[in-house]
Every structure is written in structure tokens, then in C-alpha cells.
Protein backbone atom coordinates (compact mmCIF):
# COMPACT_ATOMS: atom_id res chain seq x y z
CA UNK A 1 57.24 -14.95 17.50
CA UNK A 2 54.16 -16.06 19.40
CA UNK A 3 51.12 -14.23 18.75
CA UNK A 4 48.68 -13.34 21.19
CA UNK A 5 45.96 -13.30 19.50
CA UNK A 6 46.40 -17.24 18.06
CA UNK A 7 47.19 -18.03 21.67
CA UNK A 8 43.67 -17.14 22.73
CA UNK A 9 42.18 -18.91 20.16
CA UNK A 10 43.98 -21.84 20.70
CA UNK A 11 43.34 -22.03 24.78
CA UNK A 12 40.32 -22.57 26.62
CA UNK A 13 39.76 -19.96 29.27
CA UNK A 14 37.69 -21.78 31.79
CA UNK A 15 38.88 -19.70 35.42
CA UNK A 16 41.22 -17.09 36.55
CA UNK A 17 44.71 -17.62 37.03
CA UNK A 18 47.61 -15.68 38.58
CA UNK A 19 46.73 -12.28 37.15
CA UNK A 20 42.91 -12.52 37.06
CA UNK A 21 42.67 -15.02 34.29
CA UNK A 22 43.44 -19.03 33.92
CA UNK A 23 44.44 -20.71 30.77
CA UNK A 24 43.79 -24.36 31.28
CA UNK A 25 43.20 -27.59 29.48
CA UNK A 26 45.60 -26.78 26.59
CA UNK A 27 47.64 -28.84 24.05
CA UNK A 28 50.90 -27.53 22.85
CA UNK A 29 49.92 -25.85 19.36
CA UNK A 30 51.84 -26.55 16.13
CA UNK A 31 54.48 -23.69 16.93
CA UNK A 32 55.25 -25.62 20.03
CA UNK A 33 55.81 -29.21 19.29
CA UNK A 34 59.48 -30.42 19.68
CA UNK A 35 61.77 -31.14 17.12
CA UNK A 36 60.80 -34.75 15.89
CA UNK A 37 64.51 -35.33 14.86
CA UNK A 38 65.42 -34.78 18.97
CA UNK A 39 65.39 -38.11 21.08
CA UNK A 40 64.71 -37.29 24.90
CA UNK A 41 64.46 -39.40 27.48
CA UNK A 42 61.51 -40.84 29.01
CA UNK A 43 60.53 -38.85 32.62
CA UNK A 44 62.01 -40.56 35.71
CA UNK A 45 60.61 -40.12 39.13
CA UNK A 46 62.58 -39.39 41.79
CA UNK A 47 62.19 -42.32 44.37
CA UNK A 48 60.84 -40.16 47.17
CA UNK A 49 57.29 -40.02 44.92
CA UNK A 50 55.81 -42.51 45.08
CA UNK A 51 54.44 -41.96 48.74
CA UNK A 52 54.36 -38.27 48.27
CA UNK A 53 51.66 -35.39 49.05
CA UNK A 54 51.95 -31.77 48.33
CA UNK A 55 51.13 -28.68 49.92
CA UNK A 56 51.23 -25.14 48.43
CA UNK A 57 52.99 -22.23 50.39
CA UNK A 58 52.06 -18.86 50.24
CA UNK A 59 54.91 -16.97 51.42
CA UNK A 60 53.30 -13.51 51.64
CA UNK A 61 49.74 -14.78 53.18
CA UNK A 62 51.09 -18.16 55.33
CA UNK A 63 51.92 -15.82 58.48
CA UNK A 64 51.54 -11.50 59.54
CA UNK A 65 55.21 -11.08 58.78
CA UNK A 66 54.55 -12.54 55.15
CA UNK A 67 58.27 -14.21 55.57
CA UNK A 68 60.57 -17.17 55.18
CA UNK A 69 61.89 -17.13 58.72
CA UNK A 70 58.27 -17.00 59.86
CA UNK A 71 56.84 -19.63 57.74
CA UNK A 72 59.57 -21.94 58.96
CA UNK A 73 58.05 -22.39 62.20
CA UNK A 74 55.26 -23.59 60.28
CA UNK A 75 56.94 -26.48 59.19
CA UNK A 76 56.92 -29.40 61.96
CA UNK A 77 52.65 -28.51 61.71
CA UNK A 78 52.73 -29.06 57.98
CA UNK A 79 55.01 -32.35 58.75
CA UNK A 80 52.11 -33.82 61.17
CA UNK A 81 50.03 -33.47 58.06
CA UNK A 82 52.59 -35.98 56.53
CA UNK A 83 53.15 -33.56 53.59
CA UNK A 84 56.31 -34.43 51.56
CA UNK A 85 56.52 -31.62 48.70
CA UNK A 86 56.48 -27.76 49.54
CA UNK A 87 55.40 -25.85 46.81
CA UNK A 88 56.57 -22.40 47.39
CA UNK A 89 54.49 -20.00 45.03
CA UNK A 90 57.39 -17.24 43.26
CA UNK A 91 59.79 -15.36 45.97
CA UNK A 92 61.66 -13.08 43.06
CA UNK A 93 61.19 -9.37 43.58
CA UNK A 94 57.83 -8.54 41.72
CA UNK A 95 57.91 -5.84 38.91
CA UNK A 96 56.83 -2.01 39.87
CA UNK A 97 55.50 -1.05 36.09
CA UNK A 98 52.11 -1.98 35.41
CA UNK A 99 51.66 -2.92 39.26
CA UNK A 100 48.29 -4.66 40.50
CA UNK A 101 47.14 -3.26 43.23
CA UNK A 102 49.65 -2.38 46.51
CA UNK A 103 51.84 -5.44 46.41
CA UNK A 104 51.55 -7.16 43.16
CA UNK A 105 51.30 -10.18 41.68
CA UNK A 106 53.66 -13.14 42.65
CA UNK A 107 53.56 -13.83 38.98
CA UNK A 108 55.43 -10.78 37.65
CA UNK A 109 59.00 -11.45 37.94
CA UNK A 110 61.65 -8.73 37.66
CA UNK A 111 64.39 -10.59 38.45
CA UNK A 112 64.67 -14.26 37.93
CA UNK A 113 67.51 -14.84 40.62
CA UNK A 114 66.90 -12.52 43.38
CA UNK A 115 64.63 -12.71 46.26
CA UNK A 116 61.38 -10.27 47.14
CA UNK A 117 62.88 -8.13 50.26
CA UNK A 118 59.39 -8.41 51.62
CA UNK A 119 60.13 -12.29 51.77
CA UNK A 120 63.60 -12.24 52.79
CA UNK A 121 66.97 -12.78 51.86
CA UNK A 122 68.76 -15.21 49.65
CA UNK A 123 70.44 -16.62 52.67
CA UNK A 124 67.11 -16.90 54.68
CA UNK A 125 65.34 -18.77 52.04
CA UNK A 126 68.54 -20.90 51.99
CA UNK A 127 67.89 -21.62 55.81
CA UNK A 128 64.25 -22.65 54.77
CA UNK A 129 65.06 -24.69 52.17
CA UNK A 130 67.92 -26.75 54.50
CA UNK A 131 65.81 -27.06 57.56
CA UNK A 132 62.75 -28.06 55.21
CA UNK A 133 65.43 -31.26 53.98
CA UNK A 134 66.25 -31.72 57.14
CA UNK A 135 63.02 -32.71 58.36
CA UNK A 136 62.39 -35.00 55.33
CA UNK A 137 60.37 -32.21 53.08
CA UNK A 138 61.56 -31.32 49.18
CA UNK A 139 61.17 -28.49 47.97
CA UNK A 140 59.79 -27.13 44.88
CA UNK A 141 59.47 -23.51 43.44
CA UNK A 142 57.02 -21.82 41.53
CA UNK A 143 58.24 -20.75 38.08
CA UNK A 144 57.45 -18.20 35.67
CA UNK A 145 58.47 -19.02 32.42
CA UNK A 146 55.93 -17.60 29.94
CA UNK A 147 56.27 -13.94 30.66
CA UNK A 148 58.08 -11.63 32.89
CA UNK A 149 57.14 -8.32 34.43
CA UNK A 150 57.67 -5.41 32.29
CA UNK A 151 60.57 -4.24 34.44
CA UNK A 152 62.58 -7.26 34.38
CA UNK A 153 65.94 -6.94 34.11
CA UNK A 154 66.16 -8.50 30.66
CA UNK A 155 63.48 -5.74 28.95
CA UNK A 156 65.98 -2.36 28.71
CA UNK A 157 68.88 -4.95 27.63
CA UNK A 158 67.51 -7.22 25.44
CA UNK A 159 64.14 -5.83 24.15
CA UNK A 160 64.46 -9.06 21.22
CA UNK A 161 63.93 -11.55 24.14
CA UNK A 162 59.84 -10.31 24.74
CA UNK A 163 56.84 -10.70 22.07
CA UNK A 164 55.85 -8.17 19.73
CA UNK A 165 52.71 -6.72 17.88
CA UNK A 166 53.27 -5.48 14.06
CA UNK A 167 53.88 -2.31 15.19
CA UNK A 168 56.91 -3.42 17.46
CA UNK A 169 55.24 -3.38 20.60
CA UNK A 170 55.82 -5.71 23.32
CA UNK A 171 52.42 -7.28 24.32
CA UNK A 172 51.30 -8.69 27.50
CA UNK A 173 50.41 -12.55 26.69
CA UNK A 174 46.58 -12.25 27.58
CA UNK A 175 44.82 -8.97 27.70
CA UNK A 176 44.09 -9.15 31.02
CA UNK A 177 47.38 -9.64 32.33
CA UNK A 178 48.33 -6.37 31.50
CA UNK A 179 51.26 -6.48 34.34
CA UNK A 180 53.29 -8.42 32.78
CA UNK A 181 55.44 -9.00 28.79
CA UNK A 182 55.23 -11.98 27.07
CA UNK A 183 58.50 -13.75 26.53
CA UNK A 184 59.73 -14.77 22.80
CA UNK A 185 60.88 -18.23 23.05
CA UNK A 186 61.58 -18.14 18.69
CA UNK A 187 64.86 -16.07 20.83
CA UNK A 188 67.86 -18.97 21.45
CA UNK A 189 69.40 -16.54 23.65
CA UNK A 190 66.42 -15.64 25.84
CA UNK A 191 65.85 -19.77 26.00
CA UNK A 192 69.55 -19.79 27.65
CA UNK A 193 69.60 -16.96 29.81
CA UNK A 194 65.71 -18.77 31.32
CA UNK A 195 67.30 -22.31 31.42
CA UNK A 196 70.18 -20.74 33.16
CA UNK A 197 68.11 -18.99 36.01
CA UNK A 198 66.16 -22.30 36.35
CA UNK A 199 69.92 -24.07 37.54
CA UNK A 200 70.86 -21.47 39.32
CA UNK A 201 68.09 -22.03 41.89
CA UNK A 202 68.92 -25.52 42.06
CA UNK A 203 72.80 -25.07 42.24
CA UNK A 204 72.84 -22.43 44.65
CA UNK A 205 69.77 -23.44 46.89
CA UNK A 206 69.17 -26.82 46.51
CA UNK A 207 65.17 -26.75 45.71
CA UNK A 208 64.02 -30.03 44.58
CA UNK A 209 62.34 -28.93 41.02
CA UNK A 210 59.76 -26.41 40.21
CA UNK A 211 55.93 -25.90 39.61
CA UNK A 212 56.02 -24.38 36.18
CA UNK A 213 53.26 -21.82 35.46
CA UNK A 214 50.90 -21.85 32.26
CA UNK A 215 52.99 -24.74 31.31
CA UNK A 216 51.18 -25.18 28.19
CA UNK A 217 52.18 -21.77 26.63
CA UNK A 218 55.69 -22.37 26.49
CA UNK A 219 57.12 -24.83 23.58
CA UNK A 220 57.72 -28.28 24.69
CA UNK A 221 60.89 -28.92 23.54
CA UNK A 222 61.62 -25.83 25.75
CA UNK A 223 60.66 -27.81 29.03
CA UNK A 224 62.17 -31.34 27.29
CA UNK A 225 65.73 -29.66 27.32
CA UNK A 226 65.30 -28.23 30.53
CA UNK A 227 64.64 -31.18 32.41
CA UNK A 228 67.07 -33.22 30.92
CA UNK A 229 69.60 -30.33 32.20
CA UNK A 230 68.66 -30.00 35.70
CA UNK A 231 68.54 -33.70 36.18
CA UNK A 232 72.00 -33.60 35.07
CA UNK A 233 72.63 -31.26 38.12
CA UNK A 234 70.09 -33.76 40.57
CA UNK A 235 67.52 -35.89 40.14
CA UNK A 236 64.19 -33.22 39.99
CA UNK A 237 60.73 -33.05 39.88
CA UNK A 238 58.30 -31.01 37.85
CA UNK A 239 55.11 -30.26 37.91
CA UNK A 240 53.38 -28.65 34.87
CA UNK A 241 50.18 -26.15 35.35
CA UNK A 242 48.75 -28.05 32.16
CA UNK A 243 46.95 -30.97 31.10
CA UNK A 244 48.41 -33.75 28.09
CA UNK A 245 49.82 -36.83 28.06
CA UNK A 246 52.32 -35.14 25.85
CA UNK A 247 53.71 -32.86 28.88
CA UNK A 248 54.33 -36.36 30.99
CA UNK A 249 56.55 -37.54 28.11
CA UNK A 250 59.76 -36.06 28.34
CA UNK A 251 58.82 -33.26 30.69
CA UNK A 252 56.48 -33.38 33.93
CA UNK A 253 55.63 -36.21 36.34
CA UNK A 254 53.09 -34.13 37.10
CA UNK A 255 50.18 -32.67 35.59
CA UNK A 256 47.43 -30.70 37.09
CA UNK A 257 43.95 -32.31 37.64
CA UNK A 258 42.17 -29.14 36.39
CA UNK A 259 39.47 -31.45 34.49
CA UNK A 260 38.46 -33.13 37.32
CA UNK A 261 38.57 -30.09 40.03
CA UNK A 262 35.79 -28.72 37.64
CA UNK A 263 33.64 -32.19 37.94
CA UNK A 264 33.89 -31.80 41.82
CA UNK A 265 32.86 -28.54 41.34
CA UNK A 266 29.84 -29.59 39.09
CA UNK A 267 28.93 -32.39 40.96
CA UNK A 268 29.26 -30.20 44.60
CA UNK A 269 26.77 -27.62 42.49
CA UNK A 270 24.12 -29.98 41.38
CA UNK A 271 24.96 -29.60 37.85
CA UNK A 272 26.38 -33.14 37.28
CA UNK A 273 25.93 -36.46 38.54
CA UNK A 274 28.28 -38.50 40.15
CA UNK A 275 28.49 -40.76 37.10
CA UNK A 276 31.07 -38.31 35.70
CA UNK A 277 33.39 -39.39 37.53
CA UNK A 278 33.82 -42.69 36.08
CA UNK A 279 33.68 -41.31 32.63
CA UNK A 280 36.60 -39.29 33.99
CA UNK A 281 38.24 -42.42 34.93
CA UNK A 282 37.69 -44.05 31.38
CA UNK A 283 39.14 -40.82 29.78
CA UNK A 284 42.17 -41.42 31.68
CA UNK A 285 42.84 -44.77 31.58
CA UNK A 286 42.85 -44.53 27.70
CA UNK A 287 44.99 -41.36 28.08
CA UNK A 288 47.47 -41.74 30.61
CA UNK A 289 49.60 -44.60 31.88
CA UNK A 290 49.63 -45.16 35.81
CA UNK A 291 52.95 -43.59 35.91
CA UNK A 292 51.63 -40.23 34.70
CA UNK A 293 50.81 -38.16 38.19
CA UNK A 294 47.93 -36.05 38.40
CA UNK A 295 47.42 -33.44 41.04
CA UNK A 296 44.26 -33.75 42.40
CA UNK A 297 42.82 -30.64 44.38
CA UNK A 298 39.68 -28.53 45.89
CA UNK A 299 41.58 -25.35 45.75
CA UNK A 300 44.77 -23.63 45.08
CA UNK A 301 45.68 -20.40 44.93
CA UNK A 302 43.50 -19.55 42.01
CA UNK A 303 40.50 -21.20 42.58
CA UNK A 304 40.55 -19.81 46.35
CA UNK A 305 41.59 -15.67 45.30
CA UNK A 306 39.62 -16.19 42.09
CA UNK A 307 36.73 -18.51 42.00
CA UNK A 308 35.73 -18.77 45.29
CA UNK A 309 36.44 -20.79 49.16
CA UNK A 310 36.14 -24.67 49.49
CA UNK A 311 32.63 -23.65 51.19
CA UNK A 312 31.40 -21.64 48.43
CA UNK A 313 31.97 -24.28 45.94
CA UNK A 314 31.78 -27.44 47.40
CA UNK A 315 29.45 -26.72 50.26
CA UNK A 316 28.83 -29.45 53.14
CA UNK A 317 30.60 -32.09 50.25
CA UNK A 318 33.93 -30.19 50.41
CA UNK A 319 35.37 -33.24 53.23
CA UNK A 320 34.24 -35.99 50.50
CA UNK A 321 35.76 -34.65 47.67
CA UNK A 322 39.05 -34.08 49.28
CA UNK A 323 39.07 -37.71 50.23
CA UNK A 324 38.46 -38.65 46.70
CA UNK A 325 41.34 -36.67 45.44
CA UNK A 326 43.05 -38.71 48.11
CA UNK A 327 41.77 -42.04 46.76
CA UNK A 328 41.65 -41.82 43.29
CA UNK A 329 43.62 -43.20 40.80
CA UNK A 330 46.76 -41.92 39.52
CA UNK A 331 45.94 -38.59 41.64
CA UNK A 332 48.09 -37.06 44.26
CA UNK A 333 46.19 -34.27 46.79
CA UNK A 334 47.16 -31.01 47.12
CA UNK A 335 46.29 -28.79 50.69
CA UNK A 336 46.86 -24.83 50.38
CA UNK A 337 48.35 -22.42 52.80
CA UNK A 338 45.13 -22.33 54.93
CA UNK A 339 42.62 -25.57 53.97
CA UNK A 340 43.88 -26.99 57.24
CA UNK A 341 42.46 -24.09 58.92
CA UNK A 342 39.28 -24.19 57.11
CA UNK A 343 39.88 -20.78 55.26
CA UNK A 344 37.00 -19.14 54.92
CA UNK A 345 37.76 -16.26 52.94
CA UNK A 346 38.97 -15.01 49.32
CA UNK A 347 42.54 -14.41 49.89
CA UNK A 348 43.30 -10.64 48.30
CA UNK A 349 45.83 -11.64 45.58
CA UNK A 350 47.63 -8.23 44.92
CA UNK A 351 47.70 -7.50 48.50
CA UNK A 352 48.53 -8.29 52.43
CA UNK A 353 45.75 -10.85 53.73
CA UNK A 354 46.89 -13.00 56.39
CA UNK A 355 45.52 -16.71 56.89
CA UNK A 356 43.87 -17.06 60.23
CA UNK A 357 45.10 -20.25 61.84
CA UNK A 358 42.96 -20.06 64.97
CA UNK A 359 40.27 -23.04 63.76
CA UNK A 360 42.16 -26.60 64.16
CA UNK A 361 39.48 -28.73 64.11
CA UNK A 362 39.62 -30.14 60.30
CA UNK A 363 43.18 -30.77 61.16
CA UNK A 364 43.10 -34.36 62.09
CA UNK A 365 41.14 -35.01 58.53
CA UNK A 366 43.58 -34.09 56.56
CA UNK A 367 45.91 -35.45 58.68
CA UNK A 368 44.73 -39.22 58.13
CA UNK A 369 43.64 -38.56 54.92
CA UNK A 370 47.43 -37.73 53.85
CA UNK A 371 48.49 -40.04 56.40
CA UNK A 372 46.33 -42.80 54.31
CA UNK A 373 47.60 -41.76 50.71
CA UNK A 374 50.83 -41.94 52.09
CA UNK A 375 51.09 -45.66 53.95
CA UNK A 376 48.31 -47.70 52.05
CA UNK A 377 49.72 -50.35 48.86
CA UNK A 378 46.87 -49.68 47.40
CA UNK A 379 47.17 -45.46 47.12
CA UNK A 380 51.16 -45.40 45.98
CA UNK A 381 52.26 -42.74 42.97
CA UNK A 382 53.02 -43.70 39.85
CA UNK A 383 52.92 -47.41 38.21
CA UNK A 384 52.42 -49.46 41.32
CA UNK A 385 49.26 -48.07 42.49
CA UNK A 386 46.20 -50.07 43.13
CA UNK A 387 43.60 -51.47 40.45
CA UNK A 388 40.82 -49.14 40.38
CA UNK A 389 36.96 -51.16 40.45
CA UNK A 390 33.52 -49.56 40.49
CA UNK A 391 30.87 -51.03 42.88
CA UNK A 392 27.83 -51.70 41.00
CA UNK A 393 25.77 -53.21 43.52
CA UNK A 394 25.65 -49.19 44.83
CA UNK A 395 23.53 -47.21 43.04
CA UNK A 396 21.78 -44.46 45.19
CA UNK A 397 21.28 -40.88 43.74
CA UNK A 398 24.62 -39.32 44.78
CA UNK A 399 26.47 -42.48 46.33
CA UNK A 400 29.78 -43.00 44.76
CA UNK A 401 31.69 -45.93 45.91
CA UNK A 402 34.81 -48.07 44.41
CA UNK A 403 37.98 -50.34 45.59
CA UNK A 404 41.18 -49.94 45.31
CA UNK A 405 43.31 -53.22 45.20
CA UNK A 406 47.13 -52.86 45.79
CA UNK A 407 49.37 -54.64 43.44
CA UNK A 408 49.71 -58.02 44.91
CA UNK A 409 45.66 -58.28 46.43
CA UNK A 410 46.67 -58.34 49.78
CA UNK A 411 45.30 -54.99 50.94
CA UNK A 412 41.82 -53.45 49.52
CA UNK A 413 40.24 -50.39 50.72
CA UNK A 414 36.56 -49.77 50.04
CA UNK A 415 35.31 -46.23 49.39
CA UNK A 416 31.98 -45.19 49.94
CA UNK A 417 31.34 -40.96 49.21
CA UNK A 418 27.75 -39.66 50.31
CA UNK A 419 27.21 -36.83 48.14
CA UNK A 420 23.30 -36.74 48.13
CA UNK A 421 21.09 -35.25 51.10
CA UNK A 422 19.91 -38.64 52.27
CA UNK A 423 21.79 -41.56 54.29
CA UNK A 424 22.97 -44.82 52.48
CA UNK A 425 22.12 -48.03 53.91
CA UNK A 426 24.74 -50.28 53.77
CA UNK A 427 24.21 -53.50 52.58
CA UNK A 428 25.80 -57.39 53.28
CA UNK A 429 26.34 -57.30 49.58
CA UNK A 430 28.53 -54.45 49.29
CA UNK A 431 31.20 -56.28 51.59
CA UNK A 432 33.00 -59.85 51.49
CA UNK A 433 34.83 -60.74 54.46
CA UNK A 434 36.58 -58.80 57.02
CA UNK A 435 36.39 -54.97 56.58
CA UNK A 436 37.98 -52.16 59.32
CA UNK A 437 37.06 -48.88 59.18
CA UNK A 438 40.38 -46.80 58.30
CA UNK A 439 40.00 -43.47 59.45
CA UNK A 440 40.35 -43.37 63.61
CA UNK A 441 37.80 -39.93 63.77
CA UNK A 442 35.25 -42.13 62.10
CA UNK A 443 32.44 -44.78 63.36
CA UNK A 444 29.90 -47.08 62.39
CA UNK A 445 26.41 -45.40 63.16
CA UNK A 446 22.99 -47.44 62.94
CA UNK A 447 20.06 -45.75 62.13
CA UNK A 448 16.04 -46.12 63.64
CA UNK A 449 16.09 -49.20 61.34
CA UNK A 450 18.84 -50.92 62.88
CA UNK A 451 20.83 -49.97 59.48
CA UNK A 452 24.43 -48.80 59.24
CA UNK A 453 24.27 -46.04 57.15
CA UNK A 454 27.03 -43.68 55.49
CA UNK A 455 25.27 -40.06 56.06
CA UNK A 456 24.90 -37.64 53.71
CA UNK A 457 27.89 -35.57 52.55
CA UNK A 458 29.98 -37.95 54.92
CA UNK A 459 31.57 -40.72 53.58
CA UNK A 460 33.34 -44.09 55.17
CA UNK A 461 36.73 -45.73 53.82
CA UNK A 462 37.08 -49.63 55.10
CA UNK A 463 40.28 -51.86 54.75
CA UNK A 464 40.39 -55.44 53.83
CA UNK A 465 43.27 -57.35 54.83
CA UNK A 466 43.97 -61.04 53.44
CA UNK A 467 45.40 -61.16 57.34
CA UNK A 468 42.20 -60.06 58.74
């Protein structure tokens, strides 16, 4: 059995997470790593990746009725963003015992393969997910695979299937997240009856894949064997709340960027420079392959409920580092139920909060931001993506700037981020040729000096063109 105590030993705690606690940054442990006699394949991305952004939906905060039907009319807004993944946070009914607060967490499942009333019914979120394929979206769902709530169907039945203490206890899997029971995965059984519930979802509603939660607390042979059974039923894809090259394996094609949301937030605090970024970029490139997918964010629905808004963190830089989640390499950007509308407020987790939609005006950002990621050589998923080159002829305090080459050199964009509290001149050095500026919202602007500058905490993204 898993012990609970050797699990927080093992993890590094760095924010909150679902409950009010995140476990990030972890490698499987000893207890978890696969079979070595097992062969699995080698991950396969679904074609429709490699131009793909995601967006995270939060059913019961997205709209007042807190519903599928009424988040569907969301949808042609989200596809002007050019979003291609929906990542629908959990819709099972959420346990009673142990409750947080009025409504709950999302988190604490009581039934793996029924459907939150408040939410819906399994034939409206059927409707959603159709109409979503229908207008070119897929459609993943958030999964809860490390522990259930303590009302979940399973616990009365089969007591054997949850984690216990030496005096027979079931124990919640971190202190804090005293709502829910960890889930024994040294159980064969309780490993069938999950991988079961995870095809049913696919069978009977046709969701592209799932987010899986606290990925790195479950075994990985667990998650090896489950993806090579639901690509059996279609071709999925998974993305892991976990960091390792080991989870891109057999597993994931994607991983989340939590490393290098921190950075952002170090650098946006004044307690880095910008020169951690490229020791970031060294750390991957010796650790991952350009195939392995990184989601690259400046919130979700942890850091927003938990650790703060865009604003608090990332200040008047929030814009920039959005665009280099957008631009960086091997990363694909993530907007929340709400960035679009600049949310401006700590969404209640355990409760009814509604996102106000009223403000549009960061709306055409991220719409040519993910309309850039999406259409440019040099910004495609996975192993065709663009070389990634530092300019070194830029060095002001706070200036980071690089190029991104596609595969073939015809198309280069140049990316210049302002992060300091003065203006950057531009130089003749720092271009060669013919250079466009990409985004339509932007412009050159000449300073007292007769300068074009880059202001501070804006940024500027050309295009270079072999055509030009």
C-alpha cells in the first residue's frame, strides 16, 4: 500500500492544488516504476497536435447557471480564440462526507461515471461534447485517479480498494485534503474497475483523452497500460499534472510547465533575472526531446483560486509572459475560463463564483497570440518546431529576446519581451533583412531620439520571410 507519510517526503509541495494544496515537480518513486520486463509503446500524437492550443473550462464558474447547456454558447467565442483542446475540469457528482465548504471540490469524485446534477445530464454533456467536434474542438476531461471522495461508490463495497494507516484506517493522501481517500493501486481489482471508468467516458461520450490529476502519485505502469487501452478504443491524448521525461515515455504527450510558471512568477516579482530563462531552456533541451509537449501557462485553476490573479503575480508583465508561453520552445499555452476577460478576482473554489465576462478588451491578444502559435512553421507541437536561438547582441536589464527558425529556414520570427521599467532601443544590429511586425494591434513607435523602442513591459514579435 502507499504510505502517506513517504509520499510527502518524496514530493515537493511548492503551491496549492485542487483541495488547498499542490504536489508538483515529482518523479515516480521506487514503488511506482513499471515493470522493466513490460515493453510499451512509444507515445503517439494524435495528428490534430501539432497546431493545437488549450483552454481550461470551468463548468461550475464559466457562466450564472454553472451548466453544460450554458457553457455551450460559449463555444463559437472560445473558437475565435482559435483554441483547439477543451479541458473540462471533473463533471462527476462530488462527494457529501468530508464536504469543503457549500459546493465542494471538483476533485472529490463519488461516482466515476455519473454526471454532477448541478452540471447537467449525461445526455447534455453528450450534446456538448458533439457540438464541441462539430465545430473542430476535442475534448478532454479532467481525471481523478489518485483518490476518490470518501463517499464514492467503491468505499462501502470494496473498503480493500482505498489506503490504509496501521491501524486500518483509510487516510486521505495529504493531510490537507482531508475530503477525500486515497486510492490503493497495490489492489489489481481497484486498477480495473479505474481503467474501466476511464473507457467508459470515451466509449459512451466520445471525449478526446483526459487531463490526469497529481499524475505523479499514481504508478506509471498504471498510466502506461491505460493509454495503450484507450488508444485501442481511439487515438487519445493525455495530459499529465506532472513533470519527467519519464511520464512522456509511454504515457503523456503532455506535461505541465509548472517549473517554468514559477520562473515567470520570479522574474514578474523581481526575484530573478531574465537569464533564467535560458537556463530553463538548457535544462530542457538535455531533458526532453522536441516531441515531448509542455504546457506552458500564467494561471490555471490553482494558481488563480490558490496563489493569486494574473495581476497579482505578474503585474503590468502578465501580456509578455503569456506571449512567451506562446513562443517558446516545445511549450503549448494554456487560457482559463476567464483570462480572456481579464479576471480579476480569486475564484472561490468550494463555492458559486461566476466569471464576469463584461471586459473584452484583452480579447484580440490572445486572439493573435493563439492565432500565431497556431499558423506560424516556426511555433508547431512536437518534433517539427522551430530551432530555438538567443540574441546576444541584446543585453538590457530585463530585455529578453530570441528567434525561432521553422524547420526548413524559410520563416523566422524575432521576439523581443520588455520586462524592465525602461524602453529598449532597437538597434540595426539586432535585424538582417526584411522584418514585419506580426501582431496587427501592434506598431512601431519612435521615441524623442528618433529611436524605435520596445516599451517597457510591452514586447514586439517581427517575421522574416525568405519571400520578403
Amino acid at each position: 500500500m502507499k504510505n502517506p507519510i513517504f509520499f510527502l517526503a518524496s514530493f515537493i509541495i511548492l503551491a496549492f492544488s485542487c483541495q488547498n494544496e499542490k504536489v508538483e515537480n515529482a518523479n515516480p518513486d521506487e514503488d511506482q516504476a513499471q515493470d522493466s520486463s513490460l515493453v510499451y509503446a512509444p507515445v503517439s500524437h494524435p495528428d490534430w497536435v501539432q497546431n493545437a492550443s488549450i483552454y481550461e473550462v470551468n463548468i461550475r464558474q464559466h457562466t450564472a447557471e454553472g451548466t453544460f447547456a450554458a457553457f455551450q454558447e460559449h463555444l463559437p467565442r472560445i473558437k475565435k480564440l482559435g483554441i483547439k483542446i477543451l479541458w473540462i475540469m471533473p463533471i462527476q457528482p462530488i462527494g457529501l462526507e468530508k464536504r469543503k465548504g457549500g459546493l465542494g471540490s471538483y476533485y472529490s469524485i463519488q461516482d466515476y461515471k455519473a454526471v454532477n446534477p448541478e452540471f447537467g445530464t449525461m445526455d447534455d454533456f453528450k450534446t456538448l461534447v458533439n457540438t464541441a467536434h462539430e465545430m473542430g474542438f476535442k475534448v478532454i476531461l479532467d481525471w481523478v485517479a489518485n483518490h476518490s471522495a470518501w463517499d464514492n461508490v467503491w468505499m462501502d463495497e470494496f473498503p480493500e480498494w482505498y489506503t490504509t494507516d496501521d491501524s486500518g484506517n483509510v487516510v486521505s493522501p495529504v493531510a490537507d485534503w482531508s475530503d477525500v481517500a486515497d486510492l490503493n493501486y497495490d489492489s489489481k481489482e481497484m486498477r480495473a474497475a479505474m481503467t474501466d471508468a476511464l473507457e467508459f467516458w470515451i466509449k459512451e461520450t466520445d471525449i478526446d483523452g483526459y487531463r490526469c490529476d497529481v499524475g505523479m502519485m499514481v504508478p506509471m505502469d498504471f498510466w502506461n497500460n491505460t493509454r495503450e487501452t484507450l488508444d485501442k478504443i481511439k487515438p487519445v491524448f493525455m495530459l499529465a499534472e506532472a513533470e519527467g521525461k519519464e511520464f512522456h515515455k509511454s504515457a503523456f504527450d503532455m506535461t505541465y510547465g509548472w517549473e517554468f510558471h514559477h520562473l515567470m512568477n520570479q522574474v514578474a516579482q523581481g526575484k530573478d533575472e531574465v537569464s533564467v530563462f535560458d537556463e530553463y531552456q538548457a535544462k530542457m533541451d538535455s531533458s526532453y526531446s522536441k516531441d515531448d509537449l509542455r504546457m506552458f501557462f500564467t494561471t490555471n485553476h490553482d494558481e488563480n483560486s490558490w496563489n493569486g490573479t494574473i495581476a497579482e503575480r505578474m503585474g503590468d508583465n502578465h501580456l509578455n509572459f503569456f506571449a512567451l508561453a506562446c513562443t517558446f520552445p516545445n511549450g503549448m499555452p494554456l487560457i482559463y475560463s476567464g483570462q480572456e476577460a481579464r479576471l480579476n478576482k480569486r475564484l472561490a473554489f468550494f463555492e458559486k463564483d461566476t466569471i464576469d465576462w463584461s471586459d473584452t478588451t484583452l480579447y484580440p491578444f490572445y486572439r493573435e497570440m493563439i492565432e500565431l502559435k497556431s499558423s506560424h512553421p516556426a511555433l508547431v507541437n512536437g518534433k517539427n518546431q522551430g530551432s530555438f536561438n538567443k540574441v546576444s547582441t541584446i543585453k538590457q536589464e530585463g530585455v529578453y529576446a530570441y528567434r525561432r527558425k521553422a524547420q526548413g529556414g524559410e520563416e523566422e520570427l524575432l521576439v523581443i519581451l520588455n520586462f524592465g521599467d525602461s524602453d529598449f532601443e532597437l538597434k540595426n544590429e539586432d535585424f538582417e533583412g526584411s522584418w514585419d511586425i506580426v501582431m496587427k494591434s501592434q506598431s512601431m513607435i519612435m521615441n524623442s531620439n528618433g529611436k524605435f523602442i520596445v516599451q517597457a513591459h510591452d514586447f514586439l514579435i517581427f517575421n522574416h520571410s525568405q519571400n520578403n
